[in-house]
C-alpha atoms as a PDB file:
ATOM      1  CA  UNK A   1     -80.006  34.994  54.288  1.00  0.00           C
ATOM      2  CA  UNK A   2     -77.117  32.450  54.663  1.00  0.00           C
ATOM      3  CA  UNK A   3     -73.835  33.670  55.820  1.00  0.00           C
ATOM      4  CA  UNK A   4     -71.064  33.836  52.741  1.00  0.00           C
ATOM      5  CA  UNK A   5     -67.603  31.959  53.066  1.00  0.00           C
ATOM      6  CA  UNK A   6     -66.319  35.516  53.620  1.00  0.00           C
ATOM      7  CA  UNK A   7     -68.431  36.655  56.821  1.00  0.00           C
ATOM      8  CA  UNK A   8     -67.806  33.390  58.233  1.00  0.00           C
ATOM      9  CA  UNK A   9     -64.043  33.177  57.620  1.00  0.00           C
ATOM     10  CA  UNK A  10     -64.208  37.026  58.999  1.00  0.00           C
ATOM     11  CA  UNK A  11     -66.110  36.114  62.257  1.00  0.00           C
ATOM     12  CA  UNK A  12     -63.516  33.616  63.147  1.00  0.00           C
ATOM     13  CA  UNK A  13     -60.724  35.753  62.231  1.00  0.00           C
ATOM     14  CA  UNK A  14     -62.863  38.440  64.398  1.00  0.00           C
ATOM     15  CA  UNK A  15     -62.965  36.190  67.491  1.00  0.00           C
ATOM     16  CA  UNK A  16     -59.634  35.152  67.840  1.00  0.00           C
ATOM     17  CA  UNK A  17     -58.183  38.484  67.145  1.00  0.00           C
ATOM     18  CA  UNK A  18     -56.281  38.037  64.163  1.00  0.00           C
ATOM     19  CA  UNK A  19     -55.250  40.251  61.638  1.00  0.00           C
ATOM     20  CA  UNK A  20     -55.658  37.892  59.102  1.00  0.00           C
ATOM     21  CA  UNK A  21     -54.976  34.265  58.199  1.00  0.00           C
ATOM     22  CA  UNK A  22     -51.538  32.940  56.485  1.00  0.00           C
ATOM     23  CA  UNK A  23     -52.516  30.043  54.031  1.00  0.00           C
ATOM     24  CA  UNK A  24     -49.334  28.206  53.359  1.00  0.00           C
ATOM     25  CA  UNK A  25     -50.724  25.563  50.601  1.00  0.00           C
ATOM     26  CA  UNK A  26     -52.992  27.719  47.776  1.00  0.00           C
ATOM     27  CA  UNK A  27     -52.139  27.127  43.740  1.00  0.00           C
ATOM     28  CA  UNK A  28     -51.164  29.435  41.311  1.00  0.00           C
ATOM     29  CA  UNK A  29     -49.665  28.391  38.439  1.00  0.00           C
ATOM     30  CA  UNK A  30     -49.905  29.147  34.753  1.00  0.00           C
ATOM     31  CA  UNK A  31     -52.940  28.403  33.453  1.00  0.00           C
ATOM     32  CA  UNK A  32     -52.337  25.142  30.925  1.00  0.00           C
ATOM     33  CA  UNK A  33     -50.868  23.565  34.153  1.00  0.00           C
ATOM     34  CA  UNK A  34     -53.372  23.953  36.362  1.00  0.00           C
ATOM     35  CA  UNK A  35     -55.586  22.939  33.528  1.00  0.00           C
ATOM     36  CA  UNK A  36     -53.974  19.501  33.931  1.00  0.00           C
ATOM     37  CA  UNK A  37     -54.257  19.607  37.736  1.00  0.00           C
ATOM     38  CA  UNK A  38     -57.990  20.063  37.640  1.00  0.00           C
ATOM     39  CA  UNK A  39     -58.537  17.386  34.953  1.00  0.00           C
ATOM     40  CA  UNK A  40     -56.890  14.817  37.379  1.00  0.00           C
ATOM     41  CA  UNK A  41     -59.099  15.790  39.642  1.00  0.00           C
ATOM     42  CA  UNK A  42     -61.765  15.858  37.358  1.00  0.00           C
ATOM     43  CA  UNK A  43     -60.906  11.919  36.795  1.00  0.00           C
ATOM     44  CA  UNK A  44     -60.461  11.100  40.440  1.00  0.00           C
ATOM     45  CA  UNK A  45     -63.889   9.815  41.320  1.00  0.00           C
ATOM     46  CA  UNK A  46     -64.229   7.440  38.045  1.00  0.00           C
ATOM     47  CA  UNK A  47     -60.502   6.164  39.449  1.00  0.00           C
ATOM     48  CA  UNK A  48     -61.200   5.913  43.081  1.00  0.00           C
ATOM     49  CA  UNK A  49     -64.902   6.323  43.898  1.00  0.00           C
ATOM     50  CA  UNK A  50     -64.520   9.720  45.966  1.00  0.00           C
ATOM     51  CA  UNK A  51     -65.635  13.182  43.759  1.00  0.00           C
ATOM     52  CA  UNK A  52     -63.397  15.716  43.557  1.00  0.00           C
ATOM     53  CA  UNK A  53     -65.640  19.344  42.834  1.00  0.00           C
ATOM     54  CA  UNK A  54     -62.922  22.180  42.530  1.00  0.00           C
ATOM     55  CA  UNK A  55     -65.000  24.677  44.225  1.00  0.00           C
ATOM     56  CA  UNK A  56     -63.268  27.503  43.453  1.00  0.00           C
ATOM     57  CA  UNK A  57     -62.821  26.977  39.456  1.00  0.00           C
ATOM     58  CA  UNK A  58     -62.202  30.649  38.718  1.00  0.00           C
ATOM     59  CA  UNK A  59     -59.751  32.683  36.588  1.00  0.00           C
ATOM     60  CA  UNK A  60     -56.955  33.686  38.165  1.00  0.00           C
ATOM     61  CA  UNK A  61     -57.889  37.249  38.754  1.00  0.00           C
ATOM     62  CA  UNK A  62     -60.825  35.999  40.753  1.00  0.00           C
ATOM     63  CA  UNK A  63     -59.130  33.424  42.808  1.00  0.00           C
ATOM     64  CA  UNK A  64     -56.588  35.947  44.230  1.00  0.00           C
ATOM     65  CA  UNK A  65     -59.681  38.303  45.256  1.00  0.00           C
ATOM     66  CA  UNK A  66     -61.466  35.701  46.797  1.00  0.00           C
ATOM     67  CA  UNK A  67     -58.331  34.827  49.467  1.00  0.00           C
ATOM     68  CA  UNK A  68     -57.865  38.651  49.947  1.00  0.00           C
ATOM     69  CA  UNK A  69     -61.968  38.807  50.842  1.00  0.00           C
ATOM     70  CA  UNK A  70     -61.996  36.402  52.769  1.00  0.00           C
ATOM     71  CA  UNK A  71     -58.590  38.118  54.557  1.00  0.00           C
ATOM     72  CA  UNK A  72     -55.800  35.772  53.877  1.00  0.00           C
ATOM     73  CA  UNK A  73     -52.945  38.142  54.364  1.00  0.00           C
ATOM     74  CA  UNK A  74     -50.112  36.013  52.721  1.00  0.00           C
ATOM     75  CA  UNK A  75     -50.429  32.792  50.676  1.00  0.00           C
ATOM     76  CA  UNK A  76     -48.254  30.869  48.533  1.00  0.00           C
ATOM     77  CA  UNK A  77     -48.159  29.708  44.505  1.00  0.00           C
ATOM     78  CA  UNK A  78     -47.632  26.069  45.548  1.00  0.00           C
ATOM     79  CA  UNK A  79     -46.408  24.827  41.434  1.00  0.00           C
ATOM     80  CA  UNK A  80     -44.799  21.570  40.544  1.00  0.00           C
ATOM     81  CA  UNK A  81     -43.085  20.034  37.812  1.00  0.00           C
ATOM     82  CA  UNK A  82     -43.978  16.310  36.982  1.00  0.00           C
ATOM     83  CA  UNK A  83     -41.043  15.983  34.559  1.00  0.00           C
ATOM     84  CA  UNK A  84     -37.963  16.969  33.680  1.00  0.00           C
ATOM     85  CA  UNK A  85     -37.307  20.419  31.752  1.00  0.00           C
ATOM     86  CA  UNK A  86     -39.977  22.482  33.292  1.00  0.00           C
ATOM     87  CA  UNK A  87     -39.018  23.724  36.876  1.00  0.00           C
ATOM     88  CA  UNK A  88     -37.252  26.416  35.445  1.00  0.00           C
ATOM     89  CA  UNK A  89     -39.918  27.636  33.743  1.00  0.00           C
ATOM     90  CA  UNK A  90     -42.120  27.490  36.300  1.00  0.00           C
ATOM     91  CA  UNK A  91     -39.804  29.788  38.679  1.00  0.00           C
ATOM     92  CA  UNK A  92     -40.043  32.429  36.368  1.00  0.00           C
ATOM     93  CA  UNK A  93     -43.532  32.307  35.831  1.00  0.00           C
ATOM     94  CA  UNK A  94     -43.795  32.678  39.891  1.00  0.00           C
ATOM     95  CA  UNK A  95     -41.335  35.217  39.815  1.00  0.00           C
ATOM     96  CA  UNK A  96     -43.600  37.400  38.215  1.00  0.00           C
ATOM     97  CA  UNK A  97     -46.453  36.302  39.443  1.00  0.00           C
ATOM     98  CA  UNK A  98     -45.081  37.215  42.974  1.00  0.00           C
ATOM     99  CA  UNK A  99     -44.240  40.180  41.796  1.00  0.00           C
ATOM    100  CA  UNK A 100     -47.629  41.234  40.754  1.00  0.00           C
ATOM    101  CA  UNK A 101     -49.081  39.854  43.725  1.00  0.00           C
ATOM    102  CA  UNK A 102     -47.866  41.166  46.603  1.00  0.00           C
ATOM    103  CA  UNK A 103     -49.356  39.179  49.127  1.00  0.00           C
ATOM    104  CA  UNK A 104     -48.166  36.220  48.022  1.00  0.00           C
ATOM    105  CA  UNK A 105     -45.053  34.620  49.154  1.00  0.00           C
ATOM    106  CA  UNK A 106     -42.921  34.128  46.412  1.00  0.00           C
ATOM    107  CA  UNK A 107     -42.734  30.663  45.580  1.00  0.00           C
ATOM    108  CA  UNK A 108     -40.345  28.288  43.309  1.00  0.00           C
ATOM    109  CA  UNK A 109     -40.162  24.419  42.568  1.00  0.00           C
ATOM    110  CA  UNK A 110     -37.243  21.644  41.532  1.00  0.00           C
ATOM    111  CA  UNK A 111     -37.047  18.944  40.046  1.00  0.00           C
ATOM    112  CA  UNK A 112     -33.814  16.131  39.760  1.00  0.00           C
ATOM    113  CA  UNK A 113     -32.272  17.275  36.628  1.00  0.00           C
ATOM    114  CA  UNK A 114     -29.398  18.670  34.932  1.00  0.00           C
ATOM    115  CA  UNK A 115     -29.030  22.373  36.436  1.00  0.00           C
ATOM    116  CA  UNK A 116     -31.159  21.628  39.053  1.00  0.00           C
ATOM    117  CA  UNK A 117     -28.904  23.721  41.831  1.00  0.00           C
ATOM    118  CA  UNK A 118     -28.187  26.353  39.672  1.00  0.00           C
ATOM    119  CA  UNK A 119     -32.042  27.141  39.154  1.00  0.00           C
ATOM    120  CA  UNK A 120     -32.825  26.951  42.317  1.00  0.00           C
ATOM    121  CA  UNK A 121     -29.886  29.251  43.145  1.00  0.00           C
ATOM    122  CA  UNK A 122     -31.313  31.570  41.073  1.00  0.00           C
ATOM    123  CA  UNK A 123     -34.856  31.464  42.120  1.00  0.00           C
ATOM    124  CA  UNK A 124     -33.252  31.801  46.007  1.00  0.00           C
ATOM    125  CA  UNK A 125     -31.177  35.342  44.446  1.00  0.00           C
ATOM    126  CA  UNK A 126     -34.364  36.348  42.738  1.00  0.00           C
ATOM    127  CA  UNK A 127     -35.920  36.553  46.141  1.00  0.00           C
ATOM    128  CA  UNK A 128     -37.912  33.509  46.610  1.00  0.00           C
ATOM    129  CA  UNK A 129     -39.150  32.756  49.721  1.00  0.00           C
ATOM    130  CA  UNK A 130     -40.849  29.336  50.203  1.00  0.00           C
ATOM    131  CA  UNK A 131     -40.199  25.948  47.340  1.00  0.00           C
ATOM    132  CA  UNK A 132     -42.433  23.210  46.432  1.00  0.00           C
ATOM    133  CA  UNK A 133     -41.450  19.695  46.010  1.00  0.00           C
ATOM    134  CA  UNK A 134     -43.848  17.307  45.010  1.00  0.00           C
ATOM    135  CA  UNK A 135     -42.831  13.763  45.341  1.00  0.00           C
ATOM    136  CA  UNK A 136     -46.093  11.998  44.570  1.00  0.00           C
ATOM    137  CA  UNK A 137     -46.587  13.989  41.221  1.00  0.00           C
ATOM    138  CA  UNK A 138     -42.708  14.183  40.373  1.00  0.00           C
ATOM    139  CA  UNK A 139     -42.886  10.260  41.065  1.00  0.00           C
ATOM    140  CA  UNK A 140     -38.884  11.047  41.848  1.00  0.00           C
ATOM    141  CA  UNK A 141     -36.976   9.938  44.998  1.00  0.00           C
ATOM    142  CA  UNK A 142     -36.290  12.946  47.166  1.00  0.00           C
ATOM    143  CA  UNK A 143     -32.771  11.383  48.154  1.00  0.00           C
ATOM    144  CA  UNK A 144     -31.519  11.385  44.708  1.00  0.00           C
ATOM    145  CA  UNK A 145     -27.668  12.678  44.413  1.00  0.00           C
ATOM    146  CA  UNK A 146     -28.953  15.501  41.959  1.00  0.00           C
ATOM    147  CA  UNK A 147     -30.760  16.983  44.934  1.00  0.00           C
ATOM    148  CA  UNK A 148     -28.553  16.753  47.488  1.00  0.00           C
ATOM    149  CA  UNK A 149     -26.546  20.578  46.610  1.00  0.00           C
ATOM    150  CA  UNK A 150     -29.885  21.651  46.787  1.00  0.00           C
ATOM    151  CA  UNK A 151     -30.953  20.734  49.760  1.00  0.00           C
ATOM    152  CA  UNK A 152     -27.918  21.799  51.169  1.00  0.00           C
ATOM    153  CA  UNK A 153     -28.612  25.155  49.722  1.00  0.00           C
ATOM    154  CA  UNK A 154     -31.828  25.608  51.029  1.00  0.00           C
ATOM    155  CA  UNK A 155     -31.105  24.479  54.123  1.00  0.00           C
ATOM    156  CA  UNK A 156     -28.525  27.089  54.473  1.00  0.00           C
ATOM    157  CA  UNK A 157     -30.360  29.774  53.659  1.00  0.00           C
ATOM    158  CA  UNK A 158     -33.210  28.699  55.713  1.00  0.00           C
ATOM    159  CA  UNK A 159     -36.142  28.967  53.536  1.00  0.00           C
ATOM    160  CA  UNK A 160     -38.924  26.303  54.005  1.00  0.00           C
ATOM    161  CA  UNK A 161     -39.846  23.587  51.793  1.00  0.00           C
ATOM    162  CA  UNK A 162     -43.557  22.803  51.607  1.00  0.00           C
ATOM    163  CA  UNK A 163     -43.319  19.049  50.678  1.00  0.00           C
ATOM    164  CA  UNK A 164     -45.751  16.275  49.442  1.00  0.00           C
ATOM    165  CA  UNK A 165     -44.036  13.191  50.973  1.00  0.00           C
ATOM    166  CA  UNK A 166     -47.307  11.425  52.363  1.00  0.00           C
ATOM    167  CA  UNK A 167     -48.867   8.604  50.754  1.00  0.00           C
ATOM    168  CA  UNK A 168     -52.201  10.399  50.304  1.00  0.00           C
ATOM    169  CA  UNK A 169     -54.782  10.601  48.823  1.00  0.00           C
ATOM    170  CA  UNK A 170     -52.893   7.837  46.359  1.00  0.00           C
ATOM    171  CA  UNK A 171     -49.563   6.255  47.068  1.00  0.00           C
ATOM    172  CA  UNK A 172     -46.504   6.746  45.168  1.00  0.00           C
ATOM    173  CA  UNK A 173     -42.784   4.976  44.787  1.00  0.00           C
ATOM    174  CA  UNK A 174     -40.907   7.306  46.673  1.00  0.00           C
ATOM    175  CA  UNK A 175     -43.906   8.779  49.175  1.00  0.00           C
ATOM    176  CA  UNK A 176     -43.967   8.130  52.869  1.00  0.00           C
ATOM    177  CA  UNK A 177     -41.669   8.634  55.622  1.00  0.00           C
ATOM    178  CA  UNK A 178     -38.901   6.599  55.333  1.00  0.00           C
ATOM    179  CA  UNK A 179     -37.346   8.383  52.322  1.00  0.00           C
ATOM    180  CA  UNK A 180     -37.755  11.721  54.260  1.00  0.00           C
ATOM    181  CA  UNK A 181     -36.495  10.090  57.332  1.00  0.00           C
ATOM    182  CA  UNK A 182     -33.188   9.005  55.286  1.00  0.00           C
ATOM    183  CA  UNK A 183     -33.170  12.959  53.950  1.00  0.00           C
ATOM    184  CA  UNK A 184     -33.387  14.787  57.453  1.00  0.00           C
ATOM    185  CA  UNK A 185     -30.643  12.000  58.646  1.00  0.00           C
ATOM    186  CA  UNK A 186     -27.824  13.810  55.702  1.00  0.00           C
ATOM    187  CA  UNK A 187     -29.981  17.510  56.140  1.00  0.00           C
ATOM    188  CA  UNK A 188     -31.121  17.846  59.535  1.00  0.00           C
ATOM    189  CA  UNK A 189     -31.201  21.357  59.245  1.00  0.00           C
ATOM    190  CA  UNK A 190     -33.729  21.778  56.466  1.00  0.00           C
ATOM    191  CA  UNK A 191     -37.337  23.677  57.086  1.00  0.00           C
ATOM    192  CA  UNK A 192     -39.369  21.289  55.799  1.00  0.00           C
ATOM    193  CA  UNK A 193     -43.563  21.648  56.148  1.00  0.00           C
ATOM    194  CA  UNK A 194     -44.550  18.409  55.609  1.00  0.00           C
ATOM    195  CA  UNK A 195     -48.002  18.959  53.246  1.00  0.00           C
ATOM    196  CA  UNK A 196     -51.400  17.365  54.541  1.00  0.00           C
ATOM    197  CA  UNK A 197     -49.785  16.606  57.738  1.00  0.00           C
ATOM    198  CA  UNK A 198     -48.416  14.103  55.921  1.00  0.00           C
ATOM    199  CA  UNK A 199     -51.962  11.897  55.518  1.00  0.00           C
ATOM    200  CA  UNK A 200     -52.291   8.939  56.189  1.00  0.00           C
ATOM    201  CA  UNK A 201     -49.155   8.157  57.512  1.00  0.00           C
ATOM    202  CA  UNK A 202     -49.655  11.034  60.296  1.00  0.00           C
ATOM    203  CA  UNK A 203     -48.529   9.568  63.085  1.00  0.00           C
ATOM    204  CA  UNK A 204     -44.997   8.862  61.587  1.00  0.00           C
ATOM    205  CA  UNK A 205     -44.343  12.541  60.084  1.00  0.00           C
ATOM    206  CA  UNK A 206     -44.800  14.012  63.783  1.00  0.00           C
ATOM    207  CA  UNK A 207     -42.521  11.486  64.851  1.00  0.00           C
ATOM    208  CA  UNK A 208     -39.941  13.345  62.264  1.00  0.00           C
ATOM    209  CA  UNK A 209     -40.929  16.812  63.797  1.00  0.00           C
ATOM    210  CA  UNK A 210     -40.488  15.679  67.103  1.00  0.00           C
ATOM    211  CA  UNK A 211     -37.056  14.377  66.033  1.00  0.00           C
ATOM    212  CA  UNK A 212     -35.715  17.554  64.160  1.00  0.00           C
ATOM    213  CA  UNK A 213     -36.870  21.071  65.039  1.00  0.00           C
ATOM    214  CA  UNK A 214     -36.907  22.624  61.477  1.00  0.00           C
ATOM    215  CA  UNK A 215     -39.655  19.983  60.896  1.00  0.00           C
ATOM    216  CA  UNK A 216     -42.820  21.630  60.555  1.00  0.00           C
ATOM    217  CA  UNK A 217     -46.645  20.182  58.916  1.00  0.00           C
ATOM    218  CA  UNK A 218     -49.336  21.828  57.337  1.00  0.00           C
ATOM    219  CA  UNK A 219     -53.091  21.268  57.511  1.00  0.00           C
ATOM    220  CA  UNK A 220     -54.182  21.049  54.524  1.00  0.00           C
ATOM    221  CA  UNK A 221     -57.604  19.028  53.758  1.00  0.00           C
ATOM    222  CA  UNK A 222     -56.347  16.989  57.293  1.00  0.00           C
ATOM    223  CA  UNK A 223     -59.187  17.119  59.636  1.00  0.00           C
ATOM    224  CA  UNK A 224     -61.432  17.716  57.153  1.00  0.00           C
ATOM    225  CA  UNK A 225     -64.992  15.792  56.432  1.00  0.00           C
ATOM    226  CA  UNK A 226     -63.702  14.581  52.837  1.00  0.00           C
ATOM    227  CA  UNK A 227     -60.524  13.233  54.022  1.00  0.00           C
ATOM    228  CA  UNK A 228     -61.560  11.985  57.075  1.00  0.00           C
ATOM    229  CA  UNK A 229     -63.754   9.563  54.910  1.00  0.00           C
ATOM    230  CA  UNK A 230     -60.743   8.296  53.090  1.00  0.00           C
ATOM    231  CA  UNK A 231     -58.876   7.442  56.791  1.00  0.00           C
ATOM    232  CA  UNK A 232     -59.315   9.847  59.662  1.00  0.00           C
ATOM    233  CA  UNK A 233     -56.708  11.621  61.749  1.00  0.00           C
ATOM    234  CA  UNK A 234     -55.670   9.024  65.051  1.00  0.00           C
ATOM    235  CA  UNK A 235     -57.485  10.483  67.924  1.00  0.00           C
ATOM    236  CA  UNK A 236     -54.765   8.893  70.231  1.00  0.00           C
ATOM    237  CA  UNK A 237     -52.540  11.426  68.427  1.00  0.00           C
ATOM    238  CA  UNK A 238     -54.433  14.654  68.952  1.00  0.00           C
ATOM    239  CA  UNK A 239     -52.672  15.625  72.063  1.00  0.00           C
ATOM    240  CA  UNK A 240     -49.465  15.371  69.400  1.00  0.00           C
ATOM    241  CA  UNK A 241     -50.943  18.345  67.566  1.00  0.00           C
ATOM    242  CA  UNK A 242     -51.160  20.139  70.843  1.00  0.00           C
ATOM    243  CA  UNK A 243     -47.142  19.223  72.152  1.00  0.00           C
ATOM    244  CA  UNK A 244     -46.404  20.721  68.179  1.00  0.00           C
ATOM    245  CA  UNK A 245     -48.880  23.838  68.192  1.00  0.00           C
ATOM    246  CA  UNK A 246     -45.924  25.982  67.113  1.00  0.00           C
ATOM    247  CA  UNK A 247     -44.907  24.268  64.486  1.00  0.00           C
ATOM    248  CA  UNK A 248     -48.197  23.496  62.582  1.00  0.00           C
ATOM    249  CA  UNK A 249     -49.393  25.797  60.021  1.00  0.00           C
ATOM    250  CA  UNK A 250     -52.846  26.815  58.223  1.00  0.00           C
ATOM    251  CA  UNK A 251     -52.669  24.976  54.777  1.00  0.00           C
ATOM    252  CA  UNK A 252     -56.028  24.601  52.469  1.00  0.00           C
ATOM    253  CA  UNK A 253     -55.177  23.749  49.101  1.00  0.00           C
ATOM    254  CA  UNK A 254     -57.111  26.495  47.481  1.00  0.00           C
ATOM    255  CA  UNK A 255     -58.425  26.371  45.088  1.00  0.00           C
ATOM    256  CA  UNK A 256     -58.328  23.015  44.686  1.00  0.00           C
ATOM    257  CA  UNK A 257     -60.941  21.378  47.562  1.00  0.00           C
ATOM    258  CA  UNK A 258     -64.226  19.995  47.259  1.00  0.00           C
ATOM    259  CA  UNK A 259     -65.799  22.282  49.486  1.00  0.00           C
ATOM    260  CA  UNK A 260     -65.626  25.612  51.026  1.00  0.00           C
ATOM    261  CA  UNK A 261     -62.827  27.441  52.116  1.00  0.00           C
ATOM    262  CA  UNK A 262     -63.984  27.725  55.782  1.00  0.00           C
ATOM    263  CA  UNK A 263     -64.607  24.252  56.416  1.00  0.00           C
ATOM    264  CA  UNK A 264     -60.660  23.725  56.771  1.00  0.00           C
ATOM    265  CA  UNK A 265     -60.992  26.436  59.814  1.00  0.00           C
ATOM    266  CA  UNK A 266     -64.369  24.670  61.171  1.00  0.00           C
ATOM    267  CA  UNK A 267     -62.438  21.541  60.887  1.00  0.00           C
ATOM    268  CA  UNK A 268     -59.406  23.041  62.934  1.00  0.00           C
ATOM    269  CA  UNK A 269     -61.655  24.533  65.343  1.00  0.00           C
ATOM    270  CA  UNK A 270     -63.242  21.273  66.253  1.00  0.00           C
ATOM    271  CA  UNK A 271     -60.405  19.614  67.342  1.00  0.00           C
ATOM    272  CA  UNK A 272     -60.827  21.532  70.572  1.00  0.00           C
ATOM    273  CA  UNK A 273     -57.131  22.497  70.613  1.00  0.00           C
ATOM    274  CA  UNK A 274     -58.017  25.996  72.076  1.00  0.00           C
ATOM    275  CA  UNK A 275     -58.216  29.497  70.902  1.00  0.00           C
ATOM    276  CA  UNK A 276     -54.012  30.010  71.430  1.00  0.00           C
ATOM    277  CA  UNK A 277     -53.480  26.896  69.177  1.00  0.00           C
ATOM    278  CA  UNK A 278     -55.763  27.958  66.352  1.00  0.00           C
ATOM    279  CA  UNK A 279     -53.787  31.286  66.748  1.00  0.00           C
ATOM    280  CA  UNK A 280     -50.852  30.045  66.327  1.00  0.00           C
ATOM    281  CA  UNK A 281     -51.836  27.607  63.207  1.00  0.00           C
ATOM    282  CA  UNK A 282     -53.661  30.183  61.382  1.00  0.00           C
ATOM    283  CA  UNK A 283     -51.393  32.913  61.500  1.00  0.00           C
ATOM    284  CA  UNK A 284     -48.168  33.394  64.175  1.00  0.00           C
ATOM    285  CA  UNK A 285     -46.833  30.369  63.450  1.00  0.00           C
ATOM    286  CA  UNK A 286     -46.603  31.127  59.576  1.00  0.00           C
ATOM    287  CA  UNK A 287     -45.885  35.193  60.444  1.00  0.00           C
ATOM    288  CA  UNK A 288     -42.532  33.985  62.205  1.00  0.00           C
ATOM    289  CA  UNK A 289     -41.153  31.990  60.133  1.00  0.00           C
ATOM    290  CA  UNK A 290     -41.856  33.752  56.996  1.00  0.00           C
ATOM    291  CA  UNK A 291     -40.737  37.169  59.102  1.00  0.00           C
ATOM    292  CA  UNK A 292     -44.380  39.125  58.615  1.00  0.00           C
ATOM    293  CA  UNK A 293     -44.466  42.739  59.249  1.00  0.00           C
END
């Protein structure tokens, strides 16, 4: 009998020693939205070529049992608005979604609008923990003035961004480094987690985390067989990874990949980084920073 996702996820949780994994990139959102998301996804080959399978096209219920089974301690609602009028309504539906799920870390968006900061000041008193900003999807320029309070904010009260900046897996107007390069210059103290490692323009996000401490990436579908088909990882860079093992967190996308969940931890393990580094990525990393019991 094959082995399931969930006794292979468990033997390599088993033979590092951890008490679990921290996924930093998983969607929930309400269900008409992520309707949307998985048509797009649905559409991607006929636009691109590539097939996009959501493996894990389950109801909600189901999704949040598999990440427990396969012992994902703490995970995120990673939701985005790609217009105006809708962040706010999004925050509260992940305000009660974190507080039905416990193990999730409770998660809120933005969007450059009118009310913008006082949304997000809201979501930050109603206890969120980790934001979302989408920059591909939101197709908006993460410099705009209408952000700036709220960066400010957030980087004064220290609570990470996760943020789609990188060009991948299609480019948008305001993705790639530069325009996060000109943000860190006016925020330099902001917690950003660059999503994807920011793929494909890797090698220019770790510059920006070697540059500014708060900078941090995630690894989600980097490494990976499918994206490693659309433009692999620099090898030339992998010693990079190593020089930033503390500041590189587990990311999967969940449920939203083409394949199963433990191939994003085979594809970690292979790098060869070493049993401390895939400690780190898969759990202590995130554990610190989000202040895990």
């Amino acid at each position: 009998m094959s082995a399931t996702t969930a006794d292979v996820v468990r033997a390599f949780r088993e033979r590092l020693g951890l008490p679990g994994l921290v996924d930093v990139h998983t969607h929930f959102m309400p269900e008409r939205v992520l309707d949307k998301v998985w048509d797009y996804f649905d559409g991607f080959g006929p636009l691109t070529g590539v097939e996009w399978p959501i493996t894990y096209r389950h109801e909600e219920e189901q999704r949040v049992a598999l990440l427990r089974e396969f012992g994902v301690r703490a995970f995120t609602a990673m939701l985005y608005p790609h217009k105006p009028v809708m962040a706010a309504w999004l925050n509260s539906w992940a305000t009660e979604f974190a507080a039905r799920t416990p193990d999730c870390l409770h998660t809120a968006t933005f969007f450059p609008e009118e009310g913008v900061t006082a949304y997000v000041r809201q979501a930050v008193e109603a206890g969120a923990r980790v934001f979302k900003a989408h920059v591909q999807v939101g197709g908006y320029d993460p410099n705009d003035d209408r952000l700036d309070p709220v960066w400010g904010l957030l980087a004064e009260a220290g609570i990470p961004i996760v943020i789609h900046c990188g060009s991948g897996p299609v480019p948008g107007k305001h993705t790639g480094p530069e325009p996060i390069a000109r943000l860190l210059a006016r925020h330099p103290g902001l917690a950003l987690i660059v999503a994807h490692m920011g793929m494909p323009e890797y090698a220019d996000f770790l510059d920006l985390a070697d540059r500014y401490p708060g900078v941090r990436l995630d690894t989600t579908m980097a490494f990976t067989d499918f994206s490693e088909r659309l433009g692999g990882f620099p090898p030339g860079d992998l010693g990079r990874l190593a020089d930033l093992g503390d500041r590189i967190l587990l990311g999967t996308d969940f449920p939203n990949i083409p394949y199963p969940y433990e191939h994003q931890l085979v594809a970690l393990e292979r790098l060869g980084l070493g049993d401390a580094w895939l400690r780190a990525v898969c759990h202590d990393n995130a554990a610190r920073l989000f202040r895990l019991s």
